[in-house]
N, C-alpha and C. Protein backbone atom coordinates (compact mmCIF):
# COMPACT_ATOMS: atom_id res chain seq x y z
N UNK A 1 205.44 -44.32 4.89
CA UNK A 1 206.57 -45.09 5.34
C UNK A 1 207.84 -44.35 4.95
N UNK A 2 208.86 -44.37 5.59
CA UNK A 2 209.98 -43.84 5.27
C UNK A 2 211.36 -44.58 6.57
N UNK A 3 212.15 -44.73 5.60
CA UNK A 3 213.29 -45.42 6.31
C UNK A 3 213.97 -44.38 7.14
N UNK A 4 214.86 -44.96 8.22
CA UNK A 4 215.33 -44.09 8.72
C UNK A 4 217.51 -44.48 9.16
N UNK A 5 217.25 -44.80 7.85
CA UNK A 5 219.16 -44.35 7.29
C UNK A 5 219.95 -43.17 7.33
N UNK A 6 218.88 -42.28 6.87
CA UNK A 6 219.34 -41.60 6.12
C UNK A 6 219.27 -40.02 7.86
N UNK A 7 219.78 -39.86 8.48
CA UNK A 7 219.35 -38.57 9.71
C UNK A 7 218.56 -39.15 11.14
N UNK A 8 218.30 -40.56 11.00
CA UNK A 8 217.04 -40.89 11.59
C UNK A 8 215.82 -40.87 11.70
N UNK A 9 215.39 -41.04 13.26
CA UNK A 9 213.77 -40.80 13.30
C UNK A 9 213.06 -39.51 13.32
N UNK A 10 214.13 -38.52 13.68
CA UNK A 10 213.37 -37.30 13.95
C UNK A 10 213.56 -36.43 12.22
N UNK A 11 214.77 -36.86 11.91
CA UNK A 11 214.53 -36.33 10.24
C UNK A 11 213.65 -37.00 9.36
N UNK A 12 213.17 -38.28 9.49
CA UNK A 12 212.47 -39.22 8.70
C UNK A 12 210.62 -38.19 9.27
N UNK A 13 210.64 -38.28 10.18
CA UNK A 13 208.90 -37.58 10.90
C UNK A 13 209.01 -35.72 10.46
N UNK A 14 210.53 -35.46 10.31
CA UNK A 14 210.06 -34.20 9.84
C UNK A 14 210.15 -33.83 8.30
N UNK A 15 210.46 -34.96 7.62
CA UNK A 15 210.44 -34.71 6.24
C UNK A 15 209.18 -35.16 5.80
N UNK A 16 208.27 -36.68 6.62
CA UNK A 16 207.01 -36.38 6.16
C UNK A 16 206.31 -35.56 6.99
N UNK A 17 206.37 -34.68 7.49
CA UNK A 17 205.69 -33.57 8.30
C UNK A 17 205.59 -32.29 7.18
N UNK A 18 206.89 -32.20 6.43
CA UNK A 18 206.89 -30.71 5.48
C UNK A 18 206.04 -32.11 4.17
N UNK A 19 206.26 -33.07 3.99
CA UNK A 19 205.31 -33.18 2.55
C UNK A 19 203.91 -33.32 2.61
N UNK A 20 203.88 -33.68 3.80
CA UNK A 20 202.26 -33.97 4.16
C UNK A 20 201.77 -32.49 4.22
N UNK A 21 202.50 -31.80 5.37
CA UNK A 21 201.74 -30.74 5.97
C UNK A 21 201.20 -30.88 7.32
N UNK A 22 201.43 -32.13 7.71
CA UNK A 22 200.51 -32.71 8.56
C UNK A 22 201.74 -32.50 9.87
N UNK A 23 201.25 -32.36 11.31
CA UNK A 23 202.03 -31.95 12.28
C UNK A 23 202.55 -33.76 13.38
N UNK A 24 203.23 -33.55 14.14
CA UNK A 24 202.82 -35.22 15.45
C UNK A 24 203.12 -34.94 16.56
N UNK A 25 202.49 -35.77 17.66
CA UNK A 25 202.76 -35.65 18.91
C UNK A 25 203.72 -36.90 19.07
N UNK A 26 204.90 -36.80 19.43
CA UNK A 26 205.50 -37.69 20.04
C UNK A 26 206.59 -38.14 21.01
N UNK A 27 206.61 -39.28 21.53
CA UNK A 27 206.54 -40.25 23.46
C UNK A 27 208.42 -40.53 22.72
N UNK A 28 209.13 -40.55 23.61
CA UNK A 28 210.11 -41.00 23.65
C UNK A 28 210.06 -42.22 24.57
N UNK A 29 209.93 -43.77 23.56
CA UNK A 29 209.35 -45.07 25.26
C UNK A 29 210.28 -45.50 25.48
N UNK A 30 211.95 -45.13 24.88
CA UNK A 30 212.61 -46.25 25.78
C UNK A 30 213.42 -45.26 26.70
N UNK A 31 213.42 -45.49 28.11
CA UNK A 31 214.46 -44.45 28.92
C UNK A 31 215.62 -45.26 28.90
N UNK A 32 216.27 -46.34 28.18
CA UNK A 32 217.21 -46.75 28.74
C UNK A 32 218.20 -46.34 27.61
N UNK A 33 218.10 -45.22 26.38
CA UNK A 33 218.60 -45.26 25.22
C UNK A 33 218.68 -43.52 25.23
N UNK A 34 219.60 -42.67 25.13
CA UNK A 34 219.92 -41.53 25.10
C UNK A 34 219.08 -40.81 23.76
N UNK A 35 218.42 -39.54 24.40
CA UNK A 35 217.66 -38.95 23.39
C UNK A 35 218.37 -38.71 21.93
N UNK A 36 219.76 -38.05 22.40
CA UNK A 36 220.26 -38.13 20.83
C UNK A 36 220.22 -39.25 19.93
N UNK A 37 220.62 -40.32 20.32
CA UNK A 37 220.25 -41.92 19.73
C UNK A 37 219.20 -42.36 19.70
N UNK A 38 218.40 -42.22 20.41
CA UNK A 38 216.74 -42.04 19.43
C UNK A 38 216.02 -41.72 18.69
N UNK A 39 216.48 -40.61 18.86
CA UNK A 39 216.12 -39.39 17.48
C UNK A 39 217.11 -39.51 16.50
N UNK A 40 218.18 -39.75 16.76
CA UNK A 40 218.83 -39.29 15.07
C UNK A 40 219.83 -40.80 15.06
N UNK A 41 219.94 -41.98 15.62
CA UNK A 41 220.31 -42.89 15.24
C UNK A 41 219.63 -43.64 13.83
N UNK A 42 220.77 -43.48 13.13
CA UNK A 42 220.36 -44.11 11.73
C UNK A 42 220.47 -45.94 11.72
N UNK A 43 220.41 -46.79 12.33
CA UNK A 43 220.13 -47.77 12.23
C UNK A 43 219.32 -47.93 10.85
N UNK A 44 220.14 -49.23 10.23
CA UNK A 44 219.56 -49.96 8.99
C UNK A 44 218.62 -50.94 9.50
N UNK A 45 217.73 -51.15 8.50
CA UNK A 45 216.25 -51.17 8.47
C UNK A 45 215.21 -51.31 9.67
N UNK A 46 215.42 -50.42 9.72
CA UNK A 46 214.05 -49.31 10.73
C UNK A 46 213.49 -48.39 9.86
N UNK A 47 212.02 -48.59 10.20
CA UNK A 47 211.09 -47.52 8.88
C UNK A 47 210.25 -47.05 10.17
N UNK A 48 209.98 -45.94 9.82
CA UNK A 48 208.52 -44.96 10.52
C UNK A 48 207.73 -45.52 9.54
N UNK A 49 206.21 -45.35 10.01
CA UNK A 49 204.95 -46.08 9.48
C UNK A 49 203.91 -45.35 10.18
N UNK A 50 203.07 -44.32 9.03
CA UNK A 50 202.01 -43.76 9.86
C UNK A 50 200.85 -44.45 8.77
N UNK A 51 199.71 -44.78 9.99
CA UNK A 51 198.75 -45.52 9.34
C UNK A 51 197.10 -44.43 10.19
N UNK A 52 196.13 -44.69 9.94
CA UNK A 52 195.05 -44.38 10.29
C UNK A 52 195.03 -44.72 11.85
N UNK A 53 194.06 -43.90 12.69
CA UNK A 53 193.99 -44.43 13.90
C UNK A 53 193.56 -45.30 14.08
N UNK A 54 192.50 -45.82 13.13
CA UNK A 54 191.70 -46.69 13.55
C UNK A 54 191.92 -48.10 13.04
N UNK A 55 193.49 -48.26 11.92
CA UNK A 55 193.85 -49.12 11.88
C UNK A 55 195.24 -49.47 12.60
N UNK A 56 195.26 -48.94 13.60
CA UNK A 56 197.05 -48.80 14.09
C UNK A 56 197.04 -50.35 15.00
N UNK A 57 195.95 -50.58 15.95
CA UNK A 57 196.03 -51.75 16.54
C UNK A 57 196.45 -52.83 15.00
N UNK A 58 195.30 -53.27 14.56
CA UNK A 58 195.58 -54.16 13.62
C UNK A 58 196.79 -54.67 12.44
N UNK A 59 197.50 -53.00 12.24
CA UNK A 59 198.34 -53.21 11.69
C UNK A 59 199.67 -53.63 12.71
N UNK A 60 199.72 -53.23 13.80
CA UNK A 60 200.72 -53.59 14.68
C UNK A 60 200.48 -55.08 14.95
N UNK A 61 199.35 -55.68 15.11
CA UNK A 61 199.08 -56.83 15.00
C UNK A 61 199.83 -57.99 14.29
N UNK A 62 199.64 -57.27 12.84
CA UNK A 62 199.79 -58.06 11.61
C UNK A 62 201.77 -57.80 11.85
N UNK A 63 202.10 -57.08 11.61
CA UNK A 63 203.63 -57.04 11.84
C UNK A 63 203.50 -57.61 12.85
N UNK A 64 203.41 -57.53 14.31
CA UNK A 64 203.93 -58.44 15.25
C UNK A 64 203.88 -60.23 14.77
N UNK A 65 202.69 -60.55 14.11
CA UNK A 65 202.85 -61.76 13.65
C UNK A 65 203.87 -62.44 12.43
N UNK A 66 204.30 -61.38 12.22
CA UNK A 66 205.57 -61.84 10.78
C UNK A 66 207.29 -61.15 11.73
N UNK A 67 206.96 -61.36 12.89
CA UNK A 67 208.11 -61.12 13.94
C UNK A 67 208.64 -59.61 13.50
N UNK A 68 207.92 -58.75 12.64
CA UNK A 68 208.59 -57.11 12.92
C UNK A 68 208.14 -56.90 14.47
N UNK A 69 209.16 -56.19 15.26
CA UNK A 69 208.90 -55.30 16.09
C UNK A 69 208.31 -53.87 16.00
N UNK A 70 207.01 -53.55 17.05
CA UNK A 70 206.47 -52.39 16.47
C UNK A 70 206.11 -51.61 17.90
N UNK A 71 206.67 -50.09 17.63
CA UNK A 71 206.31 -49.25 18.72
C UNK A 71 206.24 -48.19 18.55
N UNK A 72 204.58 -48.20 19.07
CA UNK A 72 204.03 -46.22 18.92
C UNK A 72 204.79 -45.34 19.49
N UNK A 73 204.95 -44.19 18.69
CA UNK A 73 205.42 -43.16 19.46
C UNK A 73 204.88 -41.98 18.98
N UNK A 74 203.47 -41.77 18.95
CA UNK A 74 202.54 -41.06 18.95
C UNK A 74 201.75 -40.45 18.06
N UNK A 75 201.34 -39.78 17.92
CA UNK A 75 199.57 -39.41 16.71
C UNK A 75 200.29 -38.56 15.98
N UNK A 76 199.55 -38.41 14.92
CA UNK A 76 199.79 -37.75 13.66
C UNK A 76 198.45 -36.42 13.86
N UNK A 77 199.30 -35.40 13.81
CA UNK A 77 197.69 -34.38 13.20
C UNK A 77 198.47 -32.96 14.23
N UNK A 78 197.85 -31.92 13.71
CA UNK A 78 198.19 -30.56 13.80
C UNK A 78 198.63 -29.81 13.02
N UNK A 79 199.79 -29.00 13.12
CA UNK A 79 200.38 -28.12 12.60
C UNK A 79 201.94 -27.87 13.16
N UNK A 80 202.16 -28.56 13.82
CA UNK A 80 203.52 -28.82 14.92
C UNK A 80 203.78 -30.10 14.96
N UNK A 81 205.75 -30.07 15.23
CA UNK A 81 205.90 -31.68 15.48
C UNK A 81 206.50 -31.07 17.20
N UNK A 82 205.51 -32.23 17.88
CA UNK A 82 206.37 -31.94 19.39
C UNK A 82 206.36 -33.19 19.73
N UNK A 83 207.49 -32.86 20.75
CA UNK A 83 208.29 -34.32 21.76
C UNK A 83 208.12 -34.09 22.56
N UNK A 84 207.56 -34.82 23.42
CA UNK A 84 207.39 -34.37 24.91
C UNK A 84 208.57 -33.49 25.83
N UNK A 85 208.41 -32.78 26.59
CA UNK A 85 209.54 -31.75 27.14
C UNK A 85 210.01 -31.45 26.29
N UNK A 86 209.70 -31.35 24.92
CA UNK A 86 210.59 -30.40 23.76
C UNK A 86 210.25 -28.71 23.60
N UNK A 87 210.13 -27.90 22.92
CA UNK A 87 209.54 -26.99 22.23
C UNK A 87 209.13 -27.66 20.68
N UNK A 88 207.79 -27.20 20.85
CA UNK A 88 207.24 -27.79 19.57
C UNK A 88 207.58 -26.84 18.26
N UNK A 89 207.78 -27.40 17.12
CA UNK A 89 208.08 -26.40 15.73
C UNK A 89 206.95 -26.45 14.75
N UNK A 90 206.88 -25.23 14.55
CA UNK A 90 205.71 -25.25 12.99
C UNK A 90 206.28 -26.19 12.51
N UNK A 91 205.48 -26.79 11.25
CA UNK A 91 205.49 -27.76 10.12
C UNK A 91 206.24 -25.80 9.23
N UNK A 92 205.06 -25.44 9.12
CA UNK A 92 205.14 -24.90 8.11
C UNK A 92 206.27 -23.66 8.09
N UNK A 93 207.31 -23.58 9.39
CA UNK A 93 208.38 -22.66 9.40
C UNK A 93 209.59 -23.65 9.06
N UNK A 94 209.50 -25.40 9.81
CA UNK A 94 210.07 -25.82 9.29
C UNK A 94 210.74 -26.11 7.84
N UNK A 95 209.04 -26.18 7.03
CA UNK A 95 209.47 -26.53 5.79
C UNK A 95 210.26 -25.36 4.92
N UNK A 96 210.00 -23.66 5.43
CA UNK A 96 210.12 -22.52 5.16
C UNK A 96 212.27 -22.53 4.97
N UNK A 97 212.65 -23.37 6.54
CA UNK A 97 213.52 -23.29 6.70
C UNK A 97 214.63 -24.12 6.03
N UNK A 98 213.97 -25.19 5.24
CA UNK A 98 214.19 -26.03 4.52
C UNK A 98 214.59 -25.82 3.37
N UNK A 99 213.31 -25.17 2.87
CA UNK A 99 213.67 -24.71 1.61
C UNK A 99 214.59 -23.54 1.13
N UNK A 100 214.55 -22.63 2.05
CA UNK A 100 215.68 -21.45 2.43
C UNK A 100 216.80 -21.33 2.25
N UNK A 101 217.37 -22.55 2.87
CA UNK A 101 218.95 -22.86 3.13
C UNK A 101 219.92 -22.83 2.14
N UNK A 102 219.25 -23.30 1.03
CA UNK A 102 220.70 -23.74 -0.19
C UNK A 102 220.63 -22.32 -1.07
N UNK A 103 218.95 -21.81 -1.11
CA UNK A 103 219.12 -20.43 -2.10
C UNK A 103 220.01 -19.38 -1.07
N UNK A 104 219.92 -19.42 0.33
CA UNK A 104 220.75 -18.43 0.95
C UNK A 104 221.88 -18.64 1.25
N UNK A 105 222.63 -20.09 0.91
CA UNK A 105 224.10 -20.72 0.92
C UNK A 105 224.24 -19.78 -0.43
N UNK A 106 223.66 -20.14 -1.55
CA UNK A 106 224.27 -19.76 -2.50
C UNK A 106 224.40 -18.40 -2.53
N UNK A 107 223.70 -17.59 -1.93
CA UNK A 107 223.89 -16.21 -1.92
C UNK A 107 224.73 -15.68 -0.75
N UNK A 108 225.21 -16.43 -0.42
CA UNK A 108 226.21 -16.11 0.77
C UNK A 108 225.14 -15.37 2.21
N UNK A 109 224.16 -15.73 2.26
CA UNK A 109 222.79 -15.04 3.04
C UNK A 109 222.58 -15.58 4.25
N UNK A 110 223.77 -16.59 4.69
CA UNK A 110 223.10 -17.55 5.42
C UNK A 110 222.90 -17.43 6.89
N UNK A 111 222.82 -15.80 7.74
CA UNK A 111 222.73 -15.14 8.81
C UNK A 111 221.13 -15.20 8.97
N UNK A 112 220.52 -14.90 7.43
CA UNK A 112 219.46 -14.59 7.55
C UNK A 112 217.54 -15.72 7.22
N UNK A 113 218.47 -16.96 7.06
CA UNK A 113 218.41 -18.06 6.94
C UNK A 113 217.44 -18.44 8.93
């Protein structure tokens, strides 16, 4: 679980993407809401929630009955996070690039970043 205050949805899926390791496929479902505001609208309390496949019905279940709203936007597993019509990114160049940034700020390096 992880909230998405803080960058949104697409920073919230790629920060557990570098701790897991773990990659996702995912659906952008609403067309009536601009990709940038989907992805990186920080709306207060909205959480991502990755659960097992084989419990995803049931748990959507159980939230729909305590009135959370709940909507897939796609599987967990690989080595890449992709969005449909996106270019997909390593997990593991991501996290590379992550970690990179502040030792090559501080070294004034940051071309090579």
């Amino acid at each position: 679980m992880h909230d998405l205050s803080d960058g949104g949805l697409l920073v919230a899926l790629a920060e557990m993407a570098m701790v897991s390791g773990i990659g996702a496929a995912l659906d952008a479902p609403f067309a009536d809401i601009a990709p940038h505001a989907f992805w990186f609208g920080e709306d207060q309390a909205r959480y991502v929630v990755t659960v097992r496949a084989t419990d995803a019905d049931a748990t959507a279940r159980r939230l729909r009955a305590h009135g959370v709203t709940v909507t897939r936007i796609g599987t967990t597993g690989g080595a890449t996070l992709r969005i449909a019509g996106e270019r997909a990114l390593a997990v593991e160049a991501l996290s590379q690039r992550f970690e990179a940034w502040l030792p090559a700020y501080m070294a004034d390096e940051l071309t090579n970043v």
